[in-house]
Each structure stands twice: as C-alpha cells, then as structure tokens.
PDB file of N, CA and C in Angstrom:
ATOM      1  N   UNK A   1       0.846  -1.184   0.000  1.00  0.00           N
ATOM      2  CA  UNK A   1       0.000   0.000   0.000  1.00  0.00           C
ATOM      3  C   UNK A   1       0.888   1.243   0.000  1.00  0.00           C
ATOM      4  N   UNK A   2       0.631   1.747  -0.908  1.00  0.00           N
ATOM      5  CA  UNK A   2       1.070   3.359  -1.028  1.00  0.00           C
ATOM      6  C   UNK A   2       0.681   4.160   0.174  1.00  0.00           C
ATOM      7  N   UNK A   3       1.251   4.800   0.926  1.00  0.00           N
ATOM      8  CA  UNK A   3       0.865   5.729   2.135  1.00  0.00           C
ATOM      9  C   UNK A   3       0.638   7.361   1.578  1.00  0.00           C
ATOM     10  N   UNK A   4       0.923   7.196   0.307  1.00  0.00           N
ATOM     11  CA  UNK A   4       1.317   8.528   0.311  1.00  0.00           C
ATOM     12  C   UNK A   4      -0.682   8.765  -0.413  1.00  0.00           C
ATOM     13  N   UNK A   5      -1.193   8.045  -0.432  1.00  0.00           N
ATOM     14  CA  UNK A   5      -2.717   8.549  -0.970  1.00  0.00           C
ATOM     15  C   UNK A   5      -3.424   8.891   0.553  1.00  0.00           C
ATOM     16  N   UNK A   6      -3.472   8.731   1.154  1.00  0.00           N
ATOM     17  CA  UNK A   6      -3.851   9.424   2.184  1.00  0.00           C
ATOM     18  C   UNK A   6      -3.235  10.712   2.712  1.00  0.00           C
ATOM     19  N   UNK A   7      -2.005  11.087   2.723  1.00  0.00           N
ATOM     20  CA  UNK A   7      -1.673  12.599   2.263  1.00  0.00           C
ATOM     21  C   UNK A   7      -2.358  13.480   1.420  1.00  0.00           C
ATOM     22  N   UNK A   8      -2.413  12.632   0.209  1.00  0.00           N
ATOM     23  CA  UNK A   8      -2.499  13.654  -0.901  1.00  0.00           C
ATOM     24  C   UNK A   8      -4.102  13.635  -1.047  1.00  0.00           C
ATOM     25  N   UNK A   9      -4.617  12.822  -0.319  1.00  0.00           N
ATOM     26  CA  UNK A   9      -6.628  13.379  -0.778  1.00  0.00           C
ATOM     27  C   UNK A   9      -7.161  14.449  -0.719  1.00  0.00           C
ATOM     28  N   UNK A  10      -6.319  15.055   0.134  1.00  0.00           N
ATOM     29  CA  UNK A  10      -6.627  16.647   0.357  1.00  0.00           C
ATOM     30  C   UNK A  10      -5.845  17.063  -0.944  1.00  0.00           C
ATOM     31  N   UNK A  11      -4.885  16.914  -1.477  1.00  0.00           N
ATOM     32  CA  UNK A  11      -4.434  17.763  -3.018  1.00  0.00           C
ATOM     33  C   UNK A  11      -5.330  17.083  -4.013  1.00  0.00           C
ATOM     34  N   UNK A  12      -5.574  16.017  -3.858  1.00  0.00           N
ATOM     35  CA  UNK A  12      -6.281  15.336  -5.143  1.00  0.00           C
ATOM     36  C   UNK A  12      -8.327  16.369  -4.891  1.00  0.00           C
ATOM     37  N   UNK A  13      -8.393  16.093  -4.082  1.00  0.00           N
ATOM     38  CA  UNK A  13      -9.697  16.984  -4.147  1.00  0.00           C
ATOM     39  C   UNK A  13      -9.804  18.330  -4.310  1.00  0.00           C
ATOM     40  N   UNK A  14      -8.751  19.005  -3.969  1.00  0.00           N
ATOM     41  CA  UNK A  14      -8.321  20.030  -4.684  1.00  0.00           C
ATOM     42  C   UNK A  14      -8.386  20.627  -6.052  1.00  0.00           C
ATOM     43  N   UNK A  15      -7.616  19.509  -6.459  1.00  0.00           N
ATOM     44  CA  UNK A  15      -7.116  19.449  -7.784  1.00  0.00           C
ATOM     45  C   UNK A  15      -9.020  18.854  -8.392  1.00  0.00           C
ATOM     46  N   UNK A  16      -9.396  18.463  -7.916  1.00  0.00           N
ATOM     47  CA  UNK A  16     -10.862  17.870  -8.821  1.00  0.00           C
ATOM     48  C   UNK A  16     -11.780  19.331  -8.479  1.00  0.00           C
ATOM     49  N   UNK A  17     -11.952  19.923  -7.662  1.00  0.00           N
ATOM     50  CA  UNK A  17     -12.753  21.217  -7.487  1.00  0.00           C
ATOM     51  C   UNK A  17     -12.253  22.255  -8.843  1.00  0.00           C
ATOM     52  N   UNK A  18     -10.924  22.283  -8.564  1.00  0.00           N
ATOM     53  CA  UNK A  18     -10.675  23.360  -9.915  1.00  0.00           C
ATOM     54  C   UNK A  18     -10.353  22.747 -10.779  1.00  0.00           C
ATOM     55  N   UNK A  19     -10.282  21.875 -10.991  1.00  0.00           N
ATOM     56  CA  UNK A  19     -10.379  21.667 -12.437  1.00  0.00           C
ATOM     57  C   UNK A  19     -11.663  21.734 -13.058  1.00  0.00           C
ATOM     58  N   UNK A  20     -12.806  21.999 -12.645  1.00  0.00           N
ATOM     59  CA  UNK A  20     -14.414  22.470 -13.118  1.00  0.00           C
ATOM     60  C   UNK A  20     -14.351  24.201 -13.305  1.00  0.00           C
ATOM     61  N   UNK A  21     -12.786  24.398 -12.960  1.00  0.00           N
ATOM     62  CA  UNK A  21     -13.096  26.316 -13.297  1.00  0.00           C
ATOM     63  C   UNK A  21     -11.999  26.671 -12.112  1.00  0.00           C
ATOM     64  N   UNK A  22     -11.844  27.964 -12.314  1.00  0.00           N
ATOM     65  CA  UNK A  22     -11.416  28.711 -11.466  1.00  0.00           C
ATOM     66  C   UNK A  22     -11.792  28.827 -10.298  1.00  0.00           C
ATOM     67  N   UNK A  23     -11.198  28.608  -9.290  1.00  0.00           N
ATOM     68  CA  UNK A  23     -11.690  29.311  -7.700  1.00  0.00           C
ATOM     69  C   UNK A  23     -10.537  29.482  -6.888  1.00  0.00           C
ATOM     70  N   UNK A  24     -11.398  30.213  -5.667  1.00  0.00           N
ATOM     71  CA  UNK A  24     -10.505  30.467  -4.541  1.00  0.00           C
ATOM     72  C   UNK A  24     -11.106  29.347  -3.317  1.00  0.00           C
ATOM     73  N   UNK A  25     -10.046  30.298  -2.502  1.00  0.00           N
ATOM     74  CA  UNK A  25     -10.147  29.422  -1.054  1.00  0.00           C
ATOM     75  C   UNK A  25     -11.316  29.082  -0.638  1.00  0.00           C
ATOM     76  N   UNK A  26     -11.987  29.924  -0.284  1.00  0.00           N
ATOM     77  CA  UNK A  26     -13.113  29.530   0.293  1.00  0.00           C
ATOM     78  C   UNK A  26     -14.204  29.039  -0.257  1.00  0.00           C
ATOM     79  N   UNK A  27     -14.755  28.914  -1.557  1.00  0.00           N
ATOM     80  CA  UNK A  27     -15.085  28.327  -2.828  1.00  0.00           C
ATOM     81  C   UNK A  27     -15.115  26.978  -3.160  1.00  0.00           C
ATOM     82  N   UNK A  28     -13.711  26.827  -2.896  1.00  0.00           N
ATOM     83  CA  UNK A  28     -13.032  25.419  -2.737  1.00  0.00           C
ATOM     84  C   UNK A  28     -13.440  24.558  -1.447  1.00  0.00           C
ATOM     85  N   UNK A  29     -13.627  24.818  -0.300  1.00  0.00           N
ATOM     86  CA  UNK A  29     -14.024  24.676   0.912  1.00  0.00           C
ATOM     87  C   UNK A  29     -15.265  24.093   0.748  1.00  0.00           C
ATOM     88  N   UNK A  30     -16.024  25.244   0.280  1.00  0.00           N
ATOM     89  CA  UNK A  30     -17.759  25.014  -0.124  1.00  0.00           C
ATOM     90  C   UNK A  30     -18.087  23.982  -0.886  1.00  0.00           C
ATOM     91  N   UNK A  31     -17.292  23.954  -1.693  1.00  0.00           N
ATOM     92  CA  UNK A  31     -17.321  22.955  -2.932  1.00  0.00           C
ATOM     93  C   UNK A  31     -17.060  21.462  -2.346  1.00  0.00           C
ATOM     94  N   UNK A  32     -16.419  21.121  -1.513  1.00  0.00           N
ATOM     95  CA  UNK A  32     -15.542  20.146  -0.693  1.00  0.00           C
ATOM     96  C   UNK A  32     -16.425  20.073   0.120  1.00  0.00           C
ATOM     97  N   UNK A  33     -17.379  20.648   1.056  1.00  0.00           N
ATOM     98  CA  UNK A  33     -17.970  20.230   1.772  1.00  0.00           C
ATOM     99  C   UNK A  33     -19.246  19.938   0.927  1.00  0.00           C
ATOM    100  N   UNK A  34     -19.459  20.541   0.305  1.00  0.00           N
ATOM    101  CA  UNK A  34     -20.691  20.239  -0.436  1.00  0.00           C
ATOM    102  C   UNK A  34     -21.270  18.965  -1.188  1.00  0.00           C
ATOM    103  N   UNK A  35     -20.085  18.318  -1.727  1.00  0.00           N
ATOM    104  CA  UNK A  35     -19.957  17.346  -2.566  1.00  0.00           C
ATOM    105  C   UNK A  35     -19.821  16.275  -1.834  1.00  0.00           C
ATOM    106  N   UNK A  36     -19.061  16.629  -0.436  1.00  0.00           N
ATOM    107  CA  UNK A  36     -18.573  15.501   0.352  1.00  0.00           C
ATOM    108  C   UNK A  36     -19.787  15.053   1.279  1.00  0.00           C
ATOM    109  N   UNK A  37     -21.790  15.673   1.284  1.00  0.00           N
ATOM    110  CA  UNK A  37     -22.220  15.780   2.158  1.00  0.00           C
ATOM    111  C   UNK A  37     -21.354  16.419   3.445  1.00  0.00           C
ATOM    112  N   UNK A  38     -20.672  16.968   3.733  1.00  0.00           N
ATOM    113  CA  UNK A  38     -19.792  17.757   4.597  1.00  0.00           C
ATOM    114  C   UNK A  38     -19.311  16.682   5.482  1.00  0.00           C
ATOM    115  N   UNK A  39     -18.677  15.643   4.647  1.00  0.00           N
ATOM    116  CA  UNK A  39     -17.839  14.688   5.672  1.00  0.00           C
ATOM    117  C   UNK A  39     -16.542  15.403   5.584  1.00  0.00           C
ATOM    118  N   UNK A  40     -15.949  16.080   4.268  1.00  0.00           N
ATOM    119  CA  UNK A  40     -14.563  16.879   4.677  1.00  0.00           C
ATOM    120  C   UNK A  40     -15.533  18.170   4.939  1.00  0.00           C
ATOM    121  N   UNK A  41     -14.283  18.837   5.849  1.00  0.00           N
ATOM    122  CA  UNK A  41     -14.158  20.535   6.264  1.00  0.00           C
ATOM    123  C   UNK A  41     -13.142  20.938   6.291  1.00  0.00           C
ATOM    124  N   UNK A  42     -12.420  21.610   4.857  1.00  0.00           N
ATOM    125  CA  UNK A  42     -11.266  21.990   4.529  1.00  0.00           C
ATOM    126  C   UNK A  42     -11.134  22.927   5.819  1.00  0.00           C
ATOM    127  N   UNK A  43     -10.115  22.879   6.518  1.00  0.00           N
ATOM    128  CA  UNK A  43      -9.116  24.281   7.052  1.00  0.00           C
ATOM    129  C   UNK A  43      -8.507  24.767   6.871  1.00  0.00           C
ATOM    130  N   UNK A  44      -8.506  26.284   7.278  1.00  0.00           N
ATOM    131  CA  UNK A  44      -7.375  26.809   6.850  1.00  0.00           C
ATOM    132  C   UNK A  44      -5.568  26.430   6.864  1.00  0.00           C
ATOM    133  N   UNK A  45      -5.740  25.563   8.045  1.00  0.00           N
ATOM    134  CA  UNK A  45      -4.375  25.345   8.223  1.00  0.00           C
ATOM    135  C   UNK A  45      -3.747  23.936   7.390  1.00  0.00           C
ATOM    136  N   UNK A  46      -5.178  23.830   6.778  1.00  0.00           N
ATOM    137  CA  UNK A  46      -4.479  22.009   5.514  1.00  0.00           C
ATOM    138  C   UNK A  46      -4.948  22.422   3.855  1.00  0.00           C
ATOM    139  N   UNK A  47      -5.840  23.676   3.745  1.00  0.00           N
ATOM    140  CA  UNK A  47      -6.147  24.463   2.641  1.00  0.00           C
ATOM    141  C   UNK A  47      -5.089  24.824   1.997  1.00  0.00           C
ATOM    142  N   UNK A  48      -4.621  25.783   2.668  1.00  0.00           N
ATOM    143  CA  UNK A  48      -3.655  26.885   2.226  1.00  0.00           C
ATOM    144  C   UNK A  48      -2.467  26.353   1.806  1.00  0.00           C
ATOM    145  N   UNK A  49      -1.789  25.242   2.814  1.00  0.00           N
ATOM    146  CA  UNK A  49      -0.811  24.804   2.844  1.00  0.00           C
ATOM    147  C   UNK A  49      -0.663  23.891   1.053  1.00  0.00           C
ATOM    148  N   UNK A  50      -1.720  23.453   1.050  1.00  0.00           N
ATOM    149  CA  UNK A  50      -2.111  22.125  -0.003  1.00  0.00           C
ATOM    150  C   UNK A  50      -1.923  22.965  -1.385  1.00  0.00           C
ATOM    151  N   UNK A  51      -2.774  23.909  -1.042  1.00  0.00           N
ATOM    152  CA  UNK A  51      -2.910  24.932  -2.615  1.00  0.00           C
ATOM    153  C   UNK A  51      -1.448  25.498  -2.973  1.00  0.00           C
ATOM    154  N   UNK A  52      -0.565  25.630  -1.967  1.00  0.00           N
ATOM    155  CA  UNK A  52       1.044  26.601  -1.965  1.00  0.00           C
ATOM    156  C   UNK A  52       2.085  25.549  -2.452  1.00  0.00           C
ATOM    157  N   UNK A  53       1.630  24.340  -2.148  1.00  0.00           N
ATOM    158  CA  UNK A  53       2.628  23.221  -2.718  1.00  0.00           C
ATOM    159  C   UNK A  53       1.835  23.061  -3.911  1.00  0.00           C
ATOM    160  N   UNK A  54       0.947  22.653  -4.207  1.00  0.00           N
ATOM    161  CA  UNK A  54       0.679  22.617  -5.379  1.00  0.00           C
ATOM    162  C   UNK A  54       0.892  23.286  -6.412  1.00  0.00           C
ATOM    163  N   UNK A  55       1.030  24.881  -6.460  1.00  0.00           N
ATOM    164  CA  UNK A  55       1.278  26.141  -7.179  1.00  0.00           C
ATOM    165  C   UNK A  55       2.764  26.243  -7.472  1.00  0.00           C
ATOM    166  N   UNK A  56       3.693  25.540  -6.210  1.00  0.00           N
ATOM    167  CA  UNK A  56       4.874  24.972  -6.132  1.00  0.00           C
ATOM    168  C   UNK A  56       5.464  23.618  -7.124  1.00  0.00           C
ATOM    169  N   UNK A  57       4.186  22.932  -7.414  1.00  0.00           N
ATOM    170  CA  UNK A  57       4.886  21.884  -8.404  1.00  0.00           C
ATOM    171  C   UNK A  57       4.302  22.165  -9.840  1.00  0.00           C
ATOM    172  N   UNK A  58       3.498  23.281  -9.745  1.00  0.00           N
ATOM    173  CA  UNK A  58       3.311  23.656 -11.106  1.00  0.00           C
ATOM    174  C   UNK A  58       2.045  22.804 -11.489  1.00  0.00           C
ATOM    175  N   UNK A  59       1.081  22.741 -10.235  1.00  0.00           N
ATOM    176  CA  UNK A  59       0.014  21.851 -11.113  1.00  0.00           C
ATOM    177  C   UNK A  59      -1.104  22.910 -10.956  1.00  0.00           C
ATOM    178  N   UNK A  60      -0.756  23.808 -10.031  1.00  0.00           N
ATOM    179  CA  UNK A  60      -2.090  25.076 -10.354  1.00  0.00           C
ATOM    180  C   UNK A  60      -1.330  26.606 -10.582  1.00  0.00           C
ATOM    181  N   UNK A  61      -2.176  27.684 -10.795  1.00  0.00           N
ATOM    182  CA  UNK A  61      -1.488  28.781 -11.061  1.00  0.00           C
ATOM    183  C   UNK A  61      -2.584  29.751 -10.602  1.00  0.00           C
ATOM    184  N   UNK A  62      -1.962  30.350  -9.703  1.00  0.00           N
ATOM    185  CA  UNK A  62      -2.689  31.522  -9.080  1.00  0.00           C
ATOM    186  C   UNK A  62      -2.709  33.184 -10.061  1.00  0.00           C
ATOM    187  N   UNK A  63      -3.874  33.715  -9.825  1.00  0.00           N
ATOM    188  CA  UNK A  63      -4.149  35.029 -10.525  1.00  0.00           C
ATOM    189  C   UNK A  63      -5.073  35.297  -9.274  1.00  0.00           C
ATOM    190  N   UNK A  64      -5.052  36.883  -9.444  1.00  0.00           N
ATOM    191  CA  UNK A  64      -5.780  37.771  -8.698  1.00  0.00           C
ATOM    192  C   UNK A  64      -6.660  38.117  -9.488  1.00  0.00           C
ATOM    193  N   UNK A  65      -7.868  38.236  -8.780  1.00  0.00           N
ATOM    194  CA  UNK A  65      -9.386  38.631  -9.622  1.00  0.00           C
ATOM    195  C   UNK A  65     -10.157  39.807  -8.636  1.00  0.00           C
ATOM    196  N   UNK A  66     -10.845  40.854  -9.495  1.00  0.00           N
ATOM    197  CA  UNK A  66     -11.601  41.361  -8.406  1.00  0.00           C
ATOM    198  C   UNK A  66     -13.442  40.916  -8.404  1.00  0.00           C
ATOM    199  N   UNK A  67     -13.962  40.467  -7.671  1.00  0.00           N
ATOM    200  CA  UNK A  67     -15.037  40.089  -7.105  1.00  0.00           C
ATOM    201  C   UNK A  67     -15.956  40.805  -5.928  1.00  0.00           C
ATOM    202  N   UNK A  68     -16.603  41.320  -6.499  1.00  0.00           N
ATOM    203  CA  UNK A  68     -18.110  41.606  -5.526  1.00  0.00           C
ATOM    204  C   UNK A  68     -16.951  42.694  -4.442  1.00  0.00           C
ATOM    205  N   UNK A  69     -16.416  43.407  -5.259  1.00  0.00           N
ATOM    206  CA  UNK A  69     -15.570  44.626  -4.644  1.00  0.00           C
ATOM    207  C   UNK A  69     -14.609  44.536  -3.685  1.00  0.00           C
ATOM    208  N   UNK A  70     -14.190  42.687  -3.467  1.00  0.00           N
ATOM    209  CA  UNK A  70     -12.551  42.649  -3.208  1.00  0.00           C
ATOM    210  C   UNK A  70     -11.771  41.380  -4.034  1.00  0.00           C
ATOM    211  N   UNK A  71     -10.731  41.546  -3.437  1.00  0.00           N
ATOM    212  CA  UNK A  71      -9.520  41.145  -4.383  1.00  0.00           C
ATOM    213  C   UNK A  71      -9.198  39.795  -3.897  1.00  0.00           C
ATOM    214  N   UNK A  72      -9.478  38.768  -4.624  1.00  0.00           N
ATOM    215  CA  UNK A  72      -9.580  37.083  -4.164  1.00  0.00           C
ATOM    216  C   UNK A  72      -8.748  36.595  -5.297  1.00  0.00           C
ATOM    217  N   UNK A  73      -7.772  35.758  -4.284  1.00  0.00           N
ATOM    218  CA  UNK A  73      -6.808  34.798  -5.405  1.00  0.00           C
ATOM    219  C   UNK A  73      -7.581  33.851  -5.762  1.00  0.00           C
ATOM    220  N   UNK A  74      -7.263  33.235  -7.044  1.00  0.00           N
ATOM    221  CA  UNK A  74      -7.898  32.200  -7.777  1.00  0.00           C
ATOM    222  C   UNK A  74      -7.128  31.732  -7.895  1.00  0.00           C
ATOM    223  N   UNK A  75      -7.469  30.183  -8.241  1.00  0.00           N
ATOM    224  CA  UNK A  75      -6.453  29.278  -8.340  1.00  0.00           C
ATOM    225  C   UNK A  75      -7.094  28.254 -10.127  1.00  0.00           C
ATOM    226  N   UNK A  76      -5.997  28.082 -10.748  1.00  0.00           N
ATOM    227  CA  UNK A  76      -6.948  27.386 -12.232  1.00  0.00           C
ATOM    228  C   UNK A  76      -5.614  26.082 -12.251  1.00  0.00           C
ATOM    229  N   UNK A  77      -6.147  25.055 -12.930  1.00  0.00           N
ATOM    230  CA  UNK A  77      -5.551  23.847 -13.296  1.00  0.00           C
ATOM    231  C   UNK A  77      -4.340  24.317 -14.126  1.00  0.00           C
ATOM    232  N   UNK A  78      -3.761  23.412 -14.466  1.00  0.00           N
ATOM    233  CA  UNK A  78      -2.513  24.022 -15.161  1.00  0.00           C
ATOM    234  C   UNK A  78      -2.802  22.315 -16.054  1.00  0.00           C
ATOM    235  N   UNK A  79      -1.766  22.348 -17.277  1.00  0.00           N
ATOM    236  CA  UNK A  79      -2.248  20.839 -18.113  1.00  0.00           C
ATOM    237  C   UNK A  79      -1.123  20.351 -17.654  1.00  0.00           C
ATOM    238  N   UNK A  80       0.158  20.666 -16.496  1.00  0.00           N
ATOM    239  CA  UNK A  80       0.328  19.549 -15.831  1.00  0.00           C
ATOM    240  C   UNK A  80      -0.312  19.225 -14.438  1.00  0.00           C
ATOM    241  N   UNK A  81      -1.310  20.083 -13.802  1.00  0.00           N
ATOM    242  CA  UNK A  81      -2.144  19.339 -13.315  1.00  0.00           C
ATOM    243  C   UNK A  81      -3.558  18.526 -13.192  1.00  0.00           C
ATOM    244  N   UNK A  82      -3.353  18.941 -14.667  1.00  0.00           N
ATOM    245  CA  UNK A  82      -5.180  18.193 -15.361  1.00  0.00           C
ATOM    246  C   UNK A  82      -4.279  16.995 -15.451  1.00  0.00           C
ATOM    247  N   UNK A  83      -3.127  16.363 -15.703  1.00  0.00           N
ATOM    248  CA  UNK A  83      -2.493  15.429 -16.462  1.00  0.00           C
ATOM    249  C   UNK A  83      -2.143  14.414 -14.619  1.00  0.00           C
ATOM    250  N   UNK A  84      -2.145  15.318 -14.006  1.00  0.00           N
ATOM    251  CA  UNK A  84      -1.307  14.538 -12.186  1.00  0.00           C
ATOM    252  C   UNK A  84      -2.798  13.972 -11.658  1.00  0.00           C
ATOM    253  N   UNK A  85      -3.637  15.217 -12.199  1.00  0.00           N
ATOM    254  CA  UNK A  85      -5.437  14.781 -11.400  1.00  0.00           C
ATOM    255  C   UNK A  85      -5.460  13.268 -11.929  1.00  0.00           C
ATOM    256  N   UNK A  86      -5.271  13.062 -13.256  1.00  0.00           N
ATOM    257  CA  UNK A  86      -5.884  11.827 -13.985  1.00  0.00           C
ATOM    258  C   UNK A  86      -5.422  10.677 -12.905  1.00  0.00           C
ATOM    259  N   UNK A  87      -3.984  10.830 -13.153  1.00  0.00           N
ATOM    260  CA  UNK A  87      -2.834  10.117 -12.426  1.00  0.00           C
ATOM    261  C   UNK A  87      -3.138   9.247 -11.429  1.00  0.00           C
ATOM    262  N   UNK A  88      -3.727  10.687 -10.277  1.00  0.00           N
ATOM    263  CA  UNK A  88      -4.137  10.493  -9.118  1.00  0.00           C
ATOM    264  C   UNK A  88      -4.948   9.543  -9.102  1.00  0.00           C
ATOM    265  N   UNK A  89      -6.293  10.003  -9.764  1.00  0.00           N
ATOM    266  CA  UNK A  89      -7.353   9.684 -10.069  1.00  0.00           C
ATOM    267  C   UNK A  89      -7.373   7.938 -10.117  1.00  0.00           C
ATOM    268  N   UNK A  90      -6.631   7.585 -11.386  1.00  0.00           N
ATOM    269  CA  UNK A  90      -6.785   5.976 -11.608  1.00  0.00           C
ATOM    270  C   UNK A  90      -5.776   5.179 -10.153  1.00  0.00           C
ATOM    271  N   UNK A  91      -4.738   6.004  -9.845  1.00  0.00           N
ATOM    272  CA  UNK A  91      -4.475   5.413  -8.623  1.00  0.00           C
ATOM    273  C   UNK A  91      -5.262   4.882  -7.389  1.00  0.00           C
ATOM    274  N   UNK A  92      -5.854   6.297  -7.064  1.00  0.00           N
ATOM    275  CA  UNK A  92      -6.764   6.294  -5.981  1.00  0.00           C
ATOM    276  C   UNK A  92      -8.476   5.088  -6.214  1.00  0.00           C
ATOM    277  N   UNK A  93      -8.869   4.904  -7.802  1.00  0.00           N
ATOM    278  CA  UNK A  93      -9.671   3.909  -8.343  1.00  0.00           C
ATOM    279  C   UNK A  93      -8.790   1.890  -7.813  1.00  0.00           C
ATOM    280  N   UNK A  94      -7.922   2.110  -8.043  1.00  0.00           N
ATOM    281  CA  UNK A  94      -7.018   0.443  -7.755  1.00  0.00           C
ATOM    282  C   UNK A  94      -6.735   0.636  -6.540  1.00  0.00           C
ATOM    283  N   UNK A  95      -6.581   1.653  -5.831  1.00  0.00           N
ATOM    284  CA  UNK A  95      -6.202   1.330  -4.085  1.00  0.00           C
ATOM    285  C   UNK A  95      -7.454   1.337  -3.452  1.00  0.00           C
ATOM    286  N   UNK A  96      -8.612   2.343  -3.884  1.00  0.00           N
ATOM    287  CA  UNK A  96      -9.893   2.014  -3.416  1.00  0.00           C
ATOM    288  C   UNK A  96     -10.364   0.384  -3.533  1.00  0.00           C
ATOM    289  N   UNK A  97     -10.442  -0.095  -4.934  1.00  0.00           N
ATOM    290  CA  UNK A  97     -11.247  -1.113  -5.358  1.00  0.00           C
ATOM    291  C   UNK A  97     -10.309  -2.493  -4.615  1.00  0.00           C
ATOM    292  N   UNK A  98      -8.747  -2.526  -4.137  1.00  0.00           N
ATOM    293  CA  UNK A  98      -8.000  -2.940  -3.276  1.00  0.00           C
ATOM    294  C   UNK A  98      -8.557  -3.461  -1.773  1.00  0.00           C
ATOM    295  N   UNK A  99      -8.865  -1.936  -1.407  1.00  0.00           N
ATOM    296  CA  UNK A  99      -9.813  -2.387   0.097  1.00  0.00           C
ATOM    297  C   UNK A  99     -10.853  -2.662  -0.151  1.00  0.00           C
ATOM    298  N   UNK A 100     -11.804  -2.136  -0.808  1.00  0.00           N
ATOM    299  CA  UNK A 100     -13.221  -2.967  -1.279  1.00  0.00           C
ATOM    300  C   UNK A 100     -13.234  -4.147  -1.810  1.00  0.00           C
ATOM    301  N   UNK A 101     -12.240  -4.880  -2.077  1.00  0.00           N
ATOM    302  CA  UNK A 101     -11.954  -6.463  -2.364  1.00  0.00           C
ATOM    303  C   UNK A 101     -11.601  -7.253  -0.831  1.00  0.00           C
ATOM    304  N   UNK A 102     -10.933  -6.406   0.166  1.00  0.00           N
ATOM    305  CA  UNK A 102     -10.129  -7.142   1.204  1.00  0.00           C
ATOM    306  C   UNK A 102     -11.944  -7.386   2.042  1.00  0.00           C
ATOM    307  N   UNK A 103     -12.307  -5.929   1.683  1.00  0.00           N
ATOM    308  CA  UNK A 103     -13.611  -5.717   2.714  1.00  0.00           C
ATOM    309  C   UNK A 103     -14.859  -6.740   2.084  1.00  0.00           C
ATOM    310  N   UNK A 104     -14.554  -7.053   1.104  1.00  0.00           N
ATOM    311  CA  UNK A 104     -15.733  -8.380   0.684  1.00  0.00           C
ATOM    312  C   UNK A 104     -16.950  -7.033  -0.076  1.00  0.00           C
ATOM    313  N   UNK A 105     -16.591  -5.963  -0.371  1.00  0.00           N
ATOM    314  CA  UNK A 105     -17.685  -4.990  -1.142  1.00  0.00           C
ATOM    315  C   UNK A 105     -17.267  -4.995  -2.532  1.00  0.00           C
ATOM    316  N   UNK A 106     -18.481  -5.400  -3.133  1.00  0.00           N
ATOM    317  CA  UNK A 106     -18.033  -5.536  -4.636  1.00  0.00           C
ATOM    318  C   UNK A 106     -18.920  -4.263  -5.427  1.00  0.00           C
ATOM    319  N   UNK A 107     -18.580  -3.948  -6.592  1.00  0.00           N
ATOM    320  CA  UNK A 107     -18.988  -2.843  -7.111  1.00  0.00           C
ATOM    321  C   UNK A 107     -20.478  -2.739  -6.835  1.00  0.00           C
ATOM    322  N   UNK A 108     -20.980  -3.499  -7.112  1.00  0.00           N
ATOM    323  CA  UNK A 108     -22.349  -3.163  -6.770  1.00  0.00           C
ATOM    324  C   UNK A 108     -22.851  -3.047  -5.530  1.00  0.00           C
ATOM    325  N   UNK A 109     -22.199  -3.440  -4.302  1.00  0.00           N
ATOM    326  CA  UNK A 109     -22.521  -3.190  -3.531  1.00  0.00           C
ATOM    327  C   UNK A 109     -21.904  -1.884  -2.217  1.00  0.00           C
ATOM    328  N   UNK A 110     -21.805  -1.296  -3.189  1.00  0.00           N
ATOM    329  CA  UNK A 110     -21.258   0.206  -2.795  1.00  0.00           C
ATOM    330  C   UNK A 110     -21.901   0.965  -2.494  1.00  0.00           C
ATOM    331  N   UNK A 111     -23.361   0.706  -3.170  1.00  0.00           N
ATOM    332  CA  UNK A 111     -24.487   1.426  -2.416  1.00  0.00           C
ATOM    333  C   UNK A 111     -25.423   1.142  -1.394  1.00  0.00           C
ATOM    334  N   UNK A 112     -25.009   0.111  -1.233  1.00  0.00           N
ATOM    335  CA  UNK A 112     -25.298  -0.668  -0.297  1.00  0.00           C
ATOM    336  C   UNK A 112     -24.478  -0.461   1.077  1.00  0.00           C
ATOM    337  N   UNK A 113     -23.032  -0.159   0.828  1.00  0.00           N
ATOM    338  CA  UNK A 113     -22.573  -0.080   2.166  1.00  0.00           C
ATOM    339  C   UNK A 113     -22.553   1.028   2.811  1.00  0.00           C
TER     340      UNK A 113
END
C-alpha cells in the first residue's frame, strides 16, 4: 500500500474542485464540503498549505481577480495538473477497489454499504 494517498486526498480533491473552473479558497471549501455531504471541512491550516505546494509543483497557477468589490486569489488547473489529477485519479480507483476487495464490497454493492 502506497501511504502517500492518504496525504495527498486533500491535493487530489483540490485538484478535482478546480479543475471544473477557477476558484478560490473559500469556494473550494464550499465545494468540498458540499460534494462531500460535509464529511470533509477543509481548514485553513491544511487548505492553504495544499494549494502553496501545489502552485509549487506547477500543477495550479494563481491570478488575482476582483469580485463583488474585493480582491480574491484564484487558483486554475494548469495541463500539468489536469495530467497529475488523472494520475491520481486511476491510482486512488485500484487502491480504493484494493480495500473494497479485502472488505468483501463488490462494485455493486457500494451502495449498499
């Protein structure tokens, strides 16, 4: 087992919020709780951090926008991080479907559990 996908779920969900568009912090948050039924609640102190390394490996790119009369960083995909999301993506599909094999849950019964 890879350890490092449980680190990165917080960048990988990240990375899946903006890649539907541009946003900021708190946007992103909303979006994350929203989708998640509010099982995640991004913080500031695992938000910020996540988005600054990421902008750091070149998979997002920040611009300043003005909005509803203040000044909010945005954050947009970059096509090497539409290309890391995928990555992620089919990883996180074989380590999921991994424990849902150990756990005796088979695809169909996912809605079920």
């Amino acid at each position: 087992m890879d350890s490092q996908f449980l680190g990165s779920a917080v960048e990988m969900m990240i990375l899946e919020v903006v890649a539907r568009g541009p946003s900021y912090g708190y946007e992103i948050t909303q979006t994350v709780a929203e989708r998640s039924d509010g099982y995640f609640e991004l913080k500031e102190g695992s938000l910020y951090p996540a988005l600054h390394r990421l902008e750091r490996q070149k998979l997002l790119r920040a611009f300043w926008r003005e909005a509803d009369g203040r000044r909010r960083k945005y954050y947009e995909l970059t096509d090497a991080g539409r290309a890391e999301l995928a990555a992620r993506k089919r990883s996180w599909r074989s380590f999921a479907a991994g424990v849902n094999g150990v756990l005796g849950i088979s695809r169909a019964g996912l809605a079920d559990a």
